[in-house]
C-alpha atoms as a PDB file:
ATOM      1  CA  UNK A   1      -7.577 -14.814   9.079  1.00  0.00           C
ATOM      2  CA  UNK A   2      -7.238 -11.371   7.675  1.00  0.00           C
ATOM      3  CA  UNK A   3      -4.432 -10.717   9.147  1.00  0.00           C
ATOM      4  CA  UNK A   4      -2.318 -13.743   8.240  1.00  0.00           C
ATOM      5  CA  UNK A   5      -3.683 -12.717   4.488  1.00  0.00           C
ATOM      6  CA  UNK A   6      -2.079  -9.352   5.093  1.00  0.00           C
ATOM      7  CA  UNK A   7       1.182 -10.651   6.317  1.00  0.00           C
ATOM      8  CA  UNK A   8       1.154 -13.151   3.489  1.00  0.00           C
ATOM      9  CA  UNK A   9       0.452 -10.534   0.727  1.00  0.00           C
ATOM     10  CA  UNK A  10       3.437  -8.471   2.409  1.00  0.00           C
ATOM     11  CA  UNK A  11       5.976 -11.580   2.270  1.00  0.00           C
ATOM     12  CA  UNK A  12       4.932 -12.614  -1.109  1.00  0.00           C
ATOM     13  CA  UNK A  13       5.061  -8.696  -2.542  1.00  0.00           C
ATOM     14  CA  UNK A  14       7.993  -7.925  -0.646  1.00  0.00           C
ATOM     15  CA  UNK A  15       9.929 -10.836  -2.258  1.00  0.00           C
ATOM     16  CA  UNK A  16       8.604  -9.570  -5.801  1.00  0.00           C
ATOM     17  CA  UNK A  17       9.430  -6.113  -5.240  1.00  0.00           C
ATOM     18  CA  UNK A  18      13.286  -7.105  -3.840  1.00  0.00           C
ATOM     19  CA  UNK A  19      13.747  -9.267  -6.862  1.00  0.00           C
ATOM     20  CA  UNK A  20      12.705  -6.168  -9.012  1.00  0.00           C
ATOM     21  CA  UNK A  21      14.867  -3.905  -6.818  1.00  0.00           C
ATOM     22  CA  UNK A  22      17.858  -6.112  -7.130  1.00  0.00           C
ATOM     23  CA  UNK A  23      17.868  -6.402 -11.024  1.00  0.00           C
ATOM     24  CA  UNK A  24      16.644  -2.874 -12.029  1.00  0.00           C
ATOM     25  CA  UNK A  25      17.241  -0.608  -9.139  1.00  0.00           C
ATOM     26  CA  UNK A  26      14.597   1.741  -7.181  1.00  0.00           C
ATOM     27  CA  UNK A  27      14.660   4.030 -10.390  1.00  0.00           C
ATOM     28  CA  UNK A  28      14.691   1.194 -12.799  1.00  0.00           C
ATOM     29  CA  UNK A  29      10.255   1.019 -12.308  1.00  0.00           C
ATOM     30  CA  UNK A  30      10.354   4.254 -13.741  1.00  0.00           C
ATOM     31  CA  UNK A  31      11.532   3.269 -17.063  1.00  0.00           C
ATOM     32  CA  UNK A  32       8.964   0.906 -18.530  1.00  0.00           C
ATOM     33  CA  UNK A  33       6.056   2.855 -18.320  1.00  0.00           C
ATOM     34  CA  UNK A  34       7.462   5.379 -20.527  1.00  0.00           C
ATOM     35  CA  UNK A  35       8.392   2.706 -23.061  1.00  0.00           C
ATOM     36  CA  UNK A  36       5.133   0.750 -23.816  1.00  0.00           C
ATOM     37  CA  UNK A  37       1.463   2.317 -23.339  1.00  0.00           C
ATOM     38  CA  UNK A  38       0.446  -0.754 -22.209  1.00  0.00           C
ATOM     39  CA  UNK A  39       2.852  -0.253 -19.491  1.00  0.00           C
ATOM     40  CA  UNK A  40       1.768   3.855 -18.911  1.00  0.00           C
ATOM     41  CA  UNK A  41      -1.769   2.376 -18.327  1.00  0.00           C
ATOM     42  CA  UNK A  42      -0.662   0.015 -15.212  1.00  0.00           C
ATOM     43  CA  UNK A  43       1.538   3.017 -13.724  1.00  0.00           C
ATOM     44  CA  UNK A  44      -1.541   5.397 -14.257  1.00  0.00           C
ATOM     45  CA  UNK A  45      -4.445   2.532 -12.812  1.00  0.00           C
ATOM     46  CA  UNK A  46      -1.676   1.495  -9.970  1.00  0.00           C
ATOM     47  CA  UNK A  47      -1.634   5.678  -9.110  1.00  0.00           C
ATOM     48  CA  UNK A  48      -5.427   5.992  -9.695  1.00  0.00           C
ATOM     49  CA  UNK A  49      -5.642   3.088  -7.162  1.00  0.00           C
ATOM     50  CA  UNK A  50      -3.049   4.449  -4.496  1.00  0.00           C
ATOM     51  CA  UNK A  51      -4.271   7.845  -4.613  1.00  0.00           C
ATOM     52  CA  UNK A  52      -7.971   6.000  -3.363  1.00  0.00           C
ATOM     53  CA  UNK A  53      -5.959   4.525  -0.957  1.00  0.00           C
ATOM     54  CA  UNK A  54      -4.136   6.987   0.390  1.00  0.00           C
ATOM     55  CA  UNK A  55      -8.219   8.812   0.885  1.00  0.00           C
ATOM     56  CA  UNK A  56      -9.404   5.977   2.367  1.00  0.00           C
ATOM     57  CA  UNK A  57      -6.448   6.048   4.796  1.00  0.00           C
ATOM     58  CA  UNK A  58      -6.529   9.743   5.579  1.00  0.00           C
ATOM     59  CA  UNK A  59     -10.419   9.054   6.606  1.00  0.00           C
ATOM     60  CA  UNK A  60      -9.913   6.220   9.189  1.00  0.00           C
ATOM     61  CA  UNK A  61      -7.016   7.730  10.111  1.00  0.00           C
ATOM     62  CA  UNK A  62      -8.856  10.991  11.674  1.00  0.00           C
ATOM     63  CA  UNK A  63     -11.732   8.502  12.473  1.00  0.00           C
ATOM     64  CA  UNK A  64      -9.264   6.623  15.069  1.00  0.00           C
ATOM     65  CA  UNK A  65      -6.721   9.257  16.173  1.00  0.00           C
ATOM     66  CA  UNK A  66      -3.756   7.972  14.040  1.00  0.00           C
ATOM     67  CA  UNK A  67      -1.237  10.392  12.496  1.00  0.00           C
ATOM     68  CA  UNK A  68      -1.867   9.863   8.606  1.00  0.00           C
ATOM     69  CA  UNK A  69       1.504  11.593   7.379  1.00  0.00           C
ATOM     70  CA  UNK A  70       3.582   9.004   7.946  1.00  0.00           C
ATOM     71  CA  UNK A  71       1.614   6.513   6.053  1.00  0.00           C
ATOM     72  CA  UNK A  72       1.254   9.044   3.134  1.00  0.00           C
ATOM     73  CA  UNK A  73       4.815   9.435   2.393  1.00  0.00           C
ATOM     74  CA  UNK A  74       5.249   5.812   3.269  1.00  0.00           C
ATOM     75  CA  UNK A  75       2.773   5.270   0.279  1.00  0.00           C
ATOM     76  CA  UNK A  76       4.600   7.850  -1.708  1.00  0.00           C
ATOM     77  CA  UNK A  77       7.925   6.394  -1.132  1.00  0.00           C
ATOM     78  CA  UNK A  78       7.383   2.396  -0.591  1.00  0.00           C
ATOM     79  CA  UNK A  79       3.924   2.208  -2.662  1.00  0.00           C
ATOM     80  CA  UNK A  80       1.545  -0.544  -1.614  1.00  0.00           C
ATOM     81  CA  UNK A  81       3.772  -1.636   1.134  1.00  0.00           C
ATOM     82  CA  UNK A  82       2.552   1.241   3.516  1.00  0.00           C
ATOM     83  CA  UNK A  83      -1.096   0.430   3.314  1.00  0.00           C
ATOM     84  CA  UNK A  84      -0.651  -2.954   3.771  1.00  0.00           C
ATOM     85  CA  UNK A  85       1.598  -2.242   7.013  1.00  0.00           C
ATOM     86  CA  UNK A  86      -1.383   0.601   7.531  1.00  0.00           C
ATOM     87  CA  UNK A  87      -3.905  -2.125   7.797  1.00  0.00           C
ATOM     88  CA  UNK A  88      -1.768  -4.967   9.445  1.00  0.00           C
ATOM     89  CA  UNK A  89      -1.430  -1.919  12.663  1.00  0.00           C
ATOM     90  CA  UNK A  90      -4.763  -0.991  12.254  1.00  0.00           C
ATOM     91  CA  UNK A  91      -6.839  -1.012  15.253  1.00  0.00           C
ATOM     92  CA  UNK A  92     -10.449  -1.581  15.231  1.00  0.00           C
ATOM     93  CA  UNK A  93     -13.187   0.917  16.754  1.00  0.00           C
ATOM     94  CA  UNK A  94     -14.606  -0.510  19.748  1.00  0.00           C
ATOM     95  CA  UNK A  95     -18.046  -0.552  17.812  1.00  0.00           C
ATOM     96  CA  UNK A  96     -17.043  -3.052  14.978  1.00  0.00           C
ATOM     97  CA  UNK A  97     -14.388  -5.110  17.532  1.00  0.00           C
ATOM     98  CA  UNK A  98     -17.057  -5.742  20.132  1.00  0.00           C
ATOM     99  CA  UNK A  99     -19.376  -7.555  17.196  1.00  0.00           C
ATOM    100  CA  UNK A 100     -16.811  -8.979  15.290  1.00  0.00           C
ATOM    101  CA  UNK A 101     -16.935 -11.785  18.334  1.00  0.00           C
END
């Protein structure tokens, strides 16, 4: 189940953000949240949010042997697309997988 919610999330977004990308262009994000506050205050909660991310990630990443730099810059790069493709590949611990039966 929480997988299919992750690849749904990741169709769903993905179609958002390519519909963004086609009318403004990869730089084109970059402009509104200079014009509005308002719009300064979702780019500074949605990097607030990523940067938590990007923790959590770097902690079960050394927890279960996975290279995290890849994933950052993915993050950096691609935003919330990389931690959703983080958790859709995530494998888990062989304490938590044997009760999650």
């Amino acid at each position: 189940m929480q997988r299919n919610l992750i690849i749904l999330t990741l169709i769903v977004f993905g179609a958002l953000s390519g519909a963004a990308l086609w009318k403004y262009g990869y730089w084109g994000i970059f402009i509104p949240p200079f014009q509005t506050l308002y719009a300064g205050q979702i780019l500074a909660d949605l990097t607030i949010a990523l940067t938590m991310v990007m923790f959590w990630m770097w902690h079960d990443a050394k927890a279960t042997g996975r290279n995290i730099w890849p994933w950052i810059i993915g993050t950096l790069a691609f935003g919330s697309f990389a931690p959703l493709l983080y958790l859709l590949t995530r494998k888990l611990p062989v304490n938590l997988a044997s009760s999650a039966h």
